[in-house]
PDB file of N, CA and C in Angstrom:
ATOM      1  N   UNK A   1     -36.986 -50.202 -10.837  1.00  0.00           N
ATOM      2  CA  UNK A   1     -37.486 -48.843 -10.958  1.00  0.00           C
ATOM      3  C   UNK A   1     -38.391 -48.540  -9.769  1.00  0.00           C
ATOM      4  N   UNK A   2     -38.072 -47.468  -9.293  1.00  0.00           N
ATOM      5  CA  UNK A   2     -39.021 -46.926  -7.903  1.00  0.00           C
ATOM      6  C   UNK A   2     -40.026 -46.254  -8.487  1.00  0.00           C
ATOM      7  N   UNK A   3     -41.193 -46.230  -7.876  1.00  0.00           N
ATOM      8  CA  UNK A   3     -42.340 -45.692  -8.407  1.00  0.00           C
ATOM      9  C   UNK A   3     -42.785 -44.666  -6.804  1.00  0.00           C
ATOM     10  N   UNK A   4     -42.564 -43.287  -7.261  1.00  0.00           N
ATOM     11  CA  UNK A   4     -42.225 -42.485  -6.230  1.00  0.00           C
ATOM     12  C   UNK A   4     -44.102 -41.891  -6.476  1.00  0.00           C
ATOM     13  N   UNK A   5     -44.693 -42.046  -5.041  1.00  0.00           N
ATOM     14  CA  UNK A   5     -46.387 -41.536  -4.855  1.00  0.00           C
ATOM     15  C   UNK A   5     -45.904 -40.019  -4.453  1.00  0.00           C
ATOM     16  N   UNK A   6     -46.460 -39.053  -5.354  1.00  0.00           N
ATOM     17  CA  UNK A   6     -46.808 -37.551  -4.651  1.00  0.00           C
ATOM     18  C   UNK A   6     -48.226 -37.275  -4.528  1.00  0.00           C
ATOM     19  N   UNK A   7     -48.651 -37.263  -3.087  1.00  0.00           N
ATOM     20  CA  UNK A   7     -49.875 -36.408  -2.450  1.00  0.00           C
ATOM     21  C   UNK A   7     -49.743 -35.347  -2.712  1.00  0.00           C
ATOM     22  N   UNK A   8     -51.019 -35.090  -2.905  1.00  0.00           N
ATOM     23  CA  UNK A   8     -51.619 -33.497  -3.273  1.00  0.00           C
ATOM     24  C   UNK A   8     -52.039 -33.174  -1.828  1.00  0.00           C
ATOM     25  N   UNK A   9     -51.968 -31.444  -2.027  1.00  0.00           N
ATOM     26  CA  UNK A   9     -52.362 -30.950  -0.594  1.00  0.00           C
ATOM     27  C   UNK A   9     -54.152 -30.658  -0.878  1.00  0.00           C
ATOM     28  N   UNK A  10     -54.712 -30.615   0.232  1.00  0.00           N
ATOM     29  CA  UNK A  10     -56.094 -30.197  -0.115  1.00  0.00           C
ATOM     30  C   UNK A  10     -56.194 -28.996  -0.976  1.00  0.00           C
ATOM     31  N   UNK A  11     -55.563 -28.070  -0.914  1.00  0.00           N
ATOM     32  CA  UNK A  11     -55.526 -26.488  -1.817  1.00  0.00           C
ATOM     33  C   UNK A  11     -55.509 -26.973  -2.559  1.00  0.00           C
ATOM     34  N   UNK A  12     -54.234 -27.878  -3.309  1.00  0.00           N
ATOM     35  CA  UNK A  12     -54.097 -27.958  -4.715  1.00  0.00           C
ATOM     36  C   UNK A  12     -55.069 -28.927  -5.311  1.00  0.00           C
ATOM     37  N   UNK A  13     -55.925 -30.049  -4.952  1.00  0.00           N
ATOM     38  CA  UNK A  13     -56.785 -30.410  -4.910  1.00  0.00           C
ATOM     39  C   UNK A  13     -58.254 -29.703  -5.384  1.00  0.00           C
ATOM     40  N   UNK A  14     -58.388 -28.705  -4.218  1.00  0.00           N
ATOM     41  CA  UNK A  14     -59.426 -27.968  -4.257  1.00  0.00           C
ATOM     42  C   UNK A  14     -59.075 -26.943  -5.654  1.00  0.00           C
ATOM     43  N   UNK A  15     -58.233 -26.565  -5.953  1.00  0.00           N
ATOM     44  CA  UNK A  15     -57.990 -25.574  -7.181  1.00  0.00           C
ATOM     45  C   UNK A  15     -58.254 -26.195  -8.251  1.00  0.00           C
ATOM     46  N   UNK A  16     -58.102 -27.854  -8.446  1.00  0.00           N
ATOM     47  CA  UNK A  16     -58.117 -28.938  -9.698  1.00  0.00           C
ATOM     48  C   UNK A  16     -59.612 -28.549 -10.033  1.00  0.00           C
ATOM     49  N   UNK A  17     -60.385 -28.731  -8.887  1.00  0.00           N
ATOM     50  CA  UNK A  17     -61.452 -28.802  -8.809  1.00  0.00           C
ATOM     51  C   UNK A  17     -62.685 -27.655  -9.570  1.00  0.00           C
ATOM     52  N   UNK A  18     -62.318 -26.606  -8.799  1.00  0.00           N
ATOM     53  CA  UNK A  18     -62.681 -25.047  -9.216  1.00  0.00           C
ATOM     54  C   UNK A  18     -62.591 -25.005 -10.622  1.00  0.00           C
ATOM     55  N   UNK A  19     -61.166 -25.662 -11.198  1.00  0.00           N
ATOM     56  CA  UNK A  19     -60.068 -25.183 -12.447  1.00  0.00           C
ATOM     57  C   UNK A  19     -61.504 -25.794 -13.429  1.00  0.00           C
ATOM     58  N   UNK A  20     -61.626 -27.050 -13.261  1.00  0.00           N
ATOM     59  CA  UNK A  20     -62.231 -28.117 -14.096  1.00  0.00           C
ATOM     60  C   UNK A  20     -63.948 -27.027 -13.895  1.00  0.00           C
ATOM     61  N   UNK A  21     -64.339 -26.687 -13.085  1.00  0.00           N
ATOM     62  CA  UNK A  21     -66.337 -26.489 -13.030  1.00  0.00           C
ATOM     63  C   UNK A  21     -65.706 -24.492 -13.636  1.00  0.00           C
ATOM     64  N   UNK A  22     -64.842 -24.522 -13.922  1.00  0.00           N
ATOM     65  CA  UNK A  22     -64.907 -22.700 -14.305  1.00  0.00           C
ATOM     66  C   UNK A  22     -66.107 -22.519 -14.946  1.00  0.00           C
ATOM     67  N   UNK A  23     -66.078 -23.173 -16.239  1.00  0.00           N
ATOM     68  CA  UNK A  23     -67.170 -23.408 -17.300  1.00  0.00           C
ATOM     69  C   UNK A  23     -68.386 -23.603 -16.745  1.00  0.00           C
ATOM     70  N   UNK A  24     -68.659 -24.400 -16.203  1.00  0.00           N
ATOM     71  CA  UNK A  24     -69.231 -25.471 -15.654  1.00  0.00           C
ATOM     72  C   UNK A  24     -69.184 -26.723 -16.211  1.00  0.00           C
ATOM     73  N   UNK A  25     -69.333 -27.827 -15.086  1.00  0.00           N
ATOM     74  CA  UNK A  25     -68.900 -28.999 -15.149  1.00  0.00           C
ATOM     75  C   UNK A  25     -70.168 -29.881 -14.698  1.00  0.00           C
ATOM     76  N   UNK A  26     -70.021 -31.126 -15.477  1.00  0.00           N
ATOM     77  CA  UNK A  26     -70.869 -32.366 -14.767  1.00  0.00           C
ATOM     78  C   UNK A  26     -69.841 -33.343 -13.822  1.00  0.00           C
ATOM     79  N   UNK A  27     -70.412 -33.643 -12.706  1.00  0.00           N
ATOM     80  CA  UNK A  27     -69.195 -34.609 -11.474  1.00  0.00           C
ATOM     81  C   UNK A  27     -68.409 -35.682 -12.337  1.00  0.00           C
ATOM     82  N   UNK A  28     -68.826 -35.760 -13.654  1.00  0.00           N
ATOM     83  CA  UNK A  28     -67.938 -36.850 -13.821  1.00  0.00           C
ATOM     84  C   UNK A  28     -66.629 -36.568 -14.628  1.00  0.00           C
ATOM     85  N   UNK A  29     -67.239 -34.553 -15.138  1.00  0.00           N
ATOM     86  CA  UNK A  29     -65.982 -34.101 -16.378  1.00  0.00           C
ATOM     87  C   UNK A  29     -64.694 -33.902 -14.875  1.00  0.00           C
ATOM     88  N   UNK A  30     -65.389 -33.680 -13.775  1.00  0.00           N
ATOM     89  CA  UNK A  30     -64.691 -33.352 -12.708  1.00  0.00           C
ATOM     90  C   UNK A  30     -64.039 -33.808 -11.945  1.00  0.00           C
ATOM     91  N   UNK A  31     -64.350 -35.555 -12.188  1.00  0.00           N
ATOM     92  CA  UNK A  31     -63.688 -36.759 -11.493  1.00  0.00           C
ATOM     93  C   UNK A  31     -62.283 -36.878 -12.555  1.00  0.00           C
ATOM     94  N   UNK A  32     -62.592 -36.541 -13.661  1.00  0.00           N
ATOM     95  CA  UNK A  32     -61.461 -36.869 -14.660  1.00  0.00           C
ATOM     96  C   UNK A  32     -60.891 -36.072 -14.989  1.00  0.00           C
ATOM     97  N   UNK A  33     -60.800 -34.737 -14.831  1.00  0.00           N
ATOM     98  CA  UNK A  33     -59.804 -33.566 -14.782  1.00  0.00           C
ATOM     99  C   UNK A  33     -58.989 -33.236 -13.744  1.00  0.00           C
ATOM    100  N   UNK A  34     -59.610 -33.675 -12.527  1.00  0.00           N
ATOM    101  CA  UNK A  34     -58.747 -33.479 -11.216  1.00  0.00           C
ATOM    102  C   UNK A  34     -58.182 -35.014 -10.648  1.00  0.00           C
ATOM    103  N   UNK A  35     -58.336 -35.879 -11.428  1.00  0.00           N
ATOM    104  CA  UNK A  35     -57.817 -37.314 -11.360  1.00  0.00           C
ATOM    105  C   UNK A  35     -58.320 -38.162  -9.924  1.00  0.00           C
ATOM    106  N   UNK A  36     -59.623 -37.870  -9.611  1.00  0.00           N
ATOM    107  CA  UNK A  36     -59.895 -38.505  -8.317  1.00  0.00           C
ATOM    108  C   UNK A  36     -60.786 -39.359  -8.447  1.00  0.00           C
ATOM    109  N   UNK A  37     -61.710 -40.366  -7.468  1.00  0.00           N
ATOM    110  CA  UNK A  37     -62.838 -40.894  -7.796  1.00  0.00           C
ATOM    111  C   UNK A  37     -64.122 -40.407  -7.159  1.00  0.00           C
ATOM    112  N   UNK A  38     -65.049 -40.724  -7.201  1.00  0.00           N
ATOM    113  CA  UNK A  38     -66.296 -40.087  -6.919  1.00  0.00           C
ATOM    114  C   UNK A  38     -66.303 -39.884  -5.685  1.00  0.00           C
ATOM    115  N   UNK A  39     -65.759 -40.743  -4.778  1.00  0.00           N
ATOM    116  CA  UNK A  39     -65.634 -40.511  -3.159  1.00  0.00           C
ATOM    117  C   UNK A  39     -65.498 -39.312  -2.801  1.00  0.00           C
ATOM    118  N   UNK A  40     -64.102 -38.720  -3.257  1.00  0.00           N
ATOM    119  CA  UNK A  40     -63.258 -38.119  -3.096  1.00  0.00           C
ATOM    120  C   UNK A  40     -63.830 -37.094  -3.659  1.00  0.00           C
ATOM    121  N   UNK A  41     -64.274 -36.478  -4.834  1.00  0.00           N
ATOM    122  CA  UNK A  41     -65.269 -35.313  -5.323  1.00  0.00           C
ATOM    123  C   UNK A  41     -66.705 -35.316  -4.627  1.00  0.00           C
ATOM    124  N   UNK A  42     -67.174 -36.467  -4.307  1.00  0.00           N
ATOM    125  CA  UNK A  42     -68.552 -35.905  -3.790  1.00  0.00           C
ATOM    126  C   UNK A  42     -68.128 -35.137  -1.822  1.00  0.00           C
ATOM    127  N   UNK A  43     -66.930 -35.783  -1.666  1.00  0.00           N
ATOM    128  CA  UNK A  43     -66.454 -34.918  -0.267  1.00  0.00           C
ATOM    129  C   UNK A  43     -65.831 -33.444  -0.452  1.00  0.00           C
ATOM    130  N   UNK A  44     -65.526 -33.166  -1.530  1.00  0.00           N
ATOM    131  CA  UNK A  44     -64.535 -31.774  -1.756  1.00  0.00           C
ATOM    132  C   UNK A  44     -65.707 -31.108  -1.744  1.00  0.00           C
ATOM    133  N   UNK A  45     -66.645 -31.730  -3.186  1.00  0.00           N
ATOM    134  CA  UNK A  45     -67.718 -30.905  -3.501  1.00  0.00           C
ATOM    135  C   UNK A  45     -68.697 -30.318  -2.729  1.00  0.00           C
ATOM    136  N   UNK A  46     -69.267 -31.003  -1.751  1.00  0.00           N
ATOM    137  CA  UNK A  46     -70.009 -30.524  -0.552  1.00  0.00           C
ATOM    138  C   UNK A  46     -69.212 -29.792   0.105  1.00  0.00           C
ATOM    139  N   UNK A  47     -67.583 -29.718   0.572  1.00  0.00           N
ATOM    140  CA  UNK A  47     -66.702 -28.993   1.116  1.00  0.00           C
ATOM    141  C   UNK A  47     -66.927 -27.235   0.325  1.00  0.00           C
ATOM    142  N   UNK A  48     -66.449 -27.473  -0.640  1.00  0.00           N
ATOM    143  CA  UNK A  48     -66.399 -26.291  -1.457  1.00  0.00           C
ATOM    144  C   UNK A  48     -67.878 -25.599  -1.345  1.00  0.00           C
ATOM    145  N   UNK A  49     -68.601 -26.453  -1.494  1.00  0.00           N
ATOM    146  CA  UNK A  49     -69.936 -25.696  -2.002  1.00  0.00           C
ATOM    147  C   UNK A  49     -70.641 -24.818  -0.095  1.00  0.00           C
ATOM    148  N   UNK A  50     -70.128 -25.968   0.811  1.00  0.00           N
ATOM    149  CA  UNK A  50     -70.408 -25.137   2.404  1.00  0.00           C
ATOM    150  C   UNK A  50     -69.135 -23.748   2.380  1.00  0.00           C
ATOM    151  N   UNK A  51     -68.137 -23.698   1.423  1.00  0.00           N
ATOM    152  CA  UNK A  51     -67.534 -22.485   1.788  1.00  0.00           C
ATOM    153  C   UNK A  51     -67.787 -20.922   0.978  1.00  0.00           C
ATOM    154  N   UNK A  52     -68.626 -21.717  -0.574  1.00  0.00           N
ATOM    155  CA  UNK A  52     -69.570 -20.817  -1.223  1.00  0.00           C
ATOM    156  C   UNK A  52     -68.554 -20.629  -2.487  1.00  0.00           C
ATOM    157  N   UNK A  53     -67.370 -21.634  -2.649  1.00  0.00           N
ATOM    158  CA  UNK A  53     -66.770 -21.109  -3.516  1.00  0.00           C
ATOM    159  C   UNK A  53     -67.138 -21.843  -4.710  1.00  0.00           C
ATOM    160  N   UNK A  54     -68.147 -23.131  -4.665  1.00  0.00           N
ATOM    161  CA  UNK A  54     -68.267 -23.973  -5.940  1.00  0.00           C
ATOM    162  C   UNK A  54     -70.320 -23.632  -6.072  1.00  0.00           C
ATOM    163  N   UNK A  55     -71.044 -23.506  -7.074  1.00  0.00           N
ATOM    164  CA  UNK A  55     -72.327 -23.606  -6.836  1.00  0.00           C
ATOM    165  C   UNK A  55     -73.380 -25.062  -7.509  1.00  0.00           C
ATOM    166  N   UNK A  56     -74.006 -25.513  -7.180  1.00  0.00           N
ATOM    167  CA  UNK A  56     -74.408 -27.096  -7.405  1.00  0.00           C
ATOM    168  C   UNK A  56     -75.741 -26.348  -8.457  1.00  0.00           C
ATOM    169  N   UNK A  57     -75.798 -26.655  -9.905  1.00  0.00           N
ATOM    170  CA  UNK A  57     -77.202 -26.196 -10.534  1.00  0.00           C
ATOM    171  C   UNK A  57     -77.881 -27.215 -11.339  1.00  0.00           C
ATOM    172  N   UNK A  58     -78.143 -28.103 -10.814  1.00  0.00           N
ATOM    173  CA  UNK A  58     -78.924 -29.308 -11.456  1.00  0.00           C
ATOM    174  C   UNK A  58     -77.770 -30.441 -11.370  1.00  0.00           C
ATOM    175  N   UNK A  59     -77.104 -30.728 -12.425  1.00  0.00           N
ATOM    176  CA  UNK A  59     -76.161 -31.509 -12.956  1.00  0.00           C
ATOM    177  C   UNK A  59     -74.949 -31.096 -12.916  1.00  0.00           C
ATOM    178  N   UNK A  60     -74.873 -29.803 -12.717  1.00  0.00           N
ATOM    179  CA  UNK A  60     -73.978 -28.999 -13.292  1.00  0.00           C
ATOM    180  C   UNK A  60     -72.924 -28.373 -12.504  1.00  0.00           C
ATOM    181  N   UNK A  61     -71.718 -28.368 -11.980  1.00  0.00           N
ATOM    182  CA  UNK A  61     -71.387 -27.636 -11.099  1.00  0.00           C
ATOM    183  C   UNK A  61     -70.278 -26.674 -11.558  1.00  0.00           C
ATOM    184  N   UNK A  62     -70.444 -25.149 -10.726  1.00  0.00           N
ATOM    185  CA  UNK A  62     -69.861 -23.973 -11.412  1.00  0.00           C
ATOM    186  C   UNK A  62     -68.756 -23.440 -10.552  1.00  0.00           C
ATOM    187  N   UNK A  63     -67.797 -22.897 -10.673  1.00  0.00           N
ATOM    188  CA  UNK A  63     -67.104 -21.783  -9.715  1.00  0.00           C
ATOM    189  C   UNK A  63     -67.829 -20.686 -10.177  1.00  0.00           C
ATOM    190  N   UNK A  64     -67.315 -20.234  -8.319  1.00  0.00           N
ATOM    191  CA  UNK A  64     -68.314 -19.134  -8.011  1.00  0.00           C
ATOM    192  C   UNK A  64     -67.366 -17.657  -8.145  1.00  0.00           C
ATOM    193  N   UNK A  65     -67.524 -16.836  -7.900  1.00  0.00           N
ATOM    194  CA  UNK A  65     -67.052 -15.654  -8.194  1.00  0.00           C
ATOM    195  C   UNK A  65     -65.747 -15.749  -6.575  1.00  0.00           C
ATOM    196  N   UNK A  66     -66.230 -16.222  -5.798  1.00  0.00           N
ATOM    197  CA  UNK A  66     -65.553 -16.563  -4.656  1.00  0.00           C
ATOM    198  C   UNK A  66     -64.465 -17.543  -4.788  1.00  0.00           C
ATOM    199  N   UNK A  67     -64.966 -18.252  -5.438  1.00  0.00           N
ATOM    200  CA  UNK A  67     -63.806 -19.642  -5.865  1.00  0.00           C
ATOM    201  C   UNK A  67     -62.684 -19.167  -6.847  1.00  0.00           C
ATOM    202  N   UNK A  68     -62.879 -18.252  -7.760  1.00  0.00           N
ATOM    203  CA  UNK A  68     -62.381 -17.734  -8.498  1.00  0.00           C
ATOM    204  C   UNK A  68     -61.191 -17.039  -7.814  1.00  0.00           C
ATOM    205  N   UNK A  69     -61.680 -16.183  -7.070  1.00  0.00           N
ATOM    206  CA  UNK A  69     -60.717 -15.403  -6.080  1.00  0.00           C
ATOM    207  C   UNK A  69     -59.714 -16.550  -5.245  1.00  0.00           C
ATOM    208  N   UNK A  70     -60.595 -17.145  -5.151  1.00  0.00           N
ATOM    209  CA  UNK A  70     -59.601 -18.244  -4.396  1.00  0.00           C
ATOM    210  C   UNK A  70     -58.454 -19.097  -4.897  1.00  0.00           C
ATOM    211  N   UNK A  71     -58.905 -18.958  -6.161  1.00  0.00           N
ATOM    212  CA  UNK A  71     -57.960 -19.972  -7.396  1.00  0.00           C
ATOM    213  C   UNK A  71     -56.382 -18.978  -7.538  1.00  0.00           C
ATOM    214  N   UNK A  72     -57.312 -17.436  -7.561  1.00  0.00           N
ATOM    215  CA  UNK A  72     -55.963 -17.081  -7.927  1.00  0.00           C
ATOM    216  C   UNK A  72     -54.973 -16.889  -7.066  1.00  0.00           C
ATOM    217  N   UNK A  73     -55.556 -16.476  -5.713  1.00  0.00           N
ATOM    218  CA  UNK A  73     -54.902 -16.545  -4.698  1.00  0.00           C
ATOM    219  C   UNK A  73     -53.954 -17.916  -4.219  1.00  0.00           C
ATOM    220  N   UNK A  74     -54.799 -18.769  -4.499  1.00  0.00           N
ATOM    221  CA  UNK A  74     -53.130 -19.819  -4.379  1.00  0.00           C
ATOM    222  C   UNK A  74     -52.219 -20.128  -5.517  1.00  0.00           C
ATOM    223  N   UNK A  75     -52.599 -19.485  -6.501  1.00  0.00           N
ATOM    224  CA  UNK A  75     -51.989 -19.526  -7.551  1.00  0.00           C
ATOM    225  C   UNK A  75     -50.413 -18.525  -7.256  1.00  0.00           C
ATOM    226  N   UNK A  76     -51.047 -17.291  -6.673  1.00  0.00           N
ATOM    227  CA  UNK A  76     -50.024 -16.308  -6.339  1.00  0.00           C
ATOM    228  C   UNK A  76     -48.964 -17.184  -5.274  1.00  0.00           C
ATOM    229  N   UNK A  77     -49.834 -17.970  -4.019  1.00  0.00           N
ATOM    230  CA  UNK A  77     -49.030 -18.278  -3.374  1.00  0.00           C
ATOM    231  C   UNK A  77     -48.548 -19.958  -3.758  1.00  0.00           C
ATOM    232  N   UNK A  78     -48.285 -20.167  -4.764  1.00  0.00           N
ATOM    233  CA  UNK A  78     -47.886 -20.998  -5.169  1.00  0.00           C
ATOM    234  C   UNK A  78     -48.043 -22.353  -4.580  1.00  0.00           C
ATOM    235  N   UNK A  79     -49.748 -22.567  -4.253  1.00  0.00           N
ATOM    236  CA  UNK A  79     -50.466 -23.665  -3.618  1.00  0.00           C
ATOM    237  C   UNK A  79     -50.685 -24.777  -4.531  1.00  0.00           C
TER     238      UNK A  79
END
């Protein structure tokens, strides 16, 4: 049996991400909804948060009204 690896693109990545903090999220509901490890979220997360689309509030991290827009937009373009 072949065990076939599919990479994610950063978009779709970054949308896991957004998808999981809508509510708001703690980094770890966020490591386990978007299937990554902490490495890998504490690099998106600072990513996202320098583009204004994720916001950092204690523990807690939120999509932003910006991120939102952004979610749906690759949603349309089928990112």
């Amino acid at each position: 049996m072949d065990v076939v690896i599919i990479r994610r693109s950063r978009t779709a990545i970054s949308v896991e991400i957004l998808k999981a903090a809508m509510e708001g999220s703690k980094k770890t509901h966020i490591v386990y909804s978007a299937n990554l490890n902490f490495d890998m979220v504490n690099r998106y997360l600072v990513m996202l948060e320098e583009k204004g689309l994720i916001e950092h509030k204690g523990n807690i991290y939120v999509t932003t009204s910006k991120g939102k827009e952004f979610q749906e937009i690759a949603k349309e373009l089928g990112l």
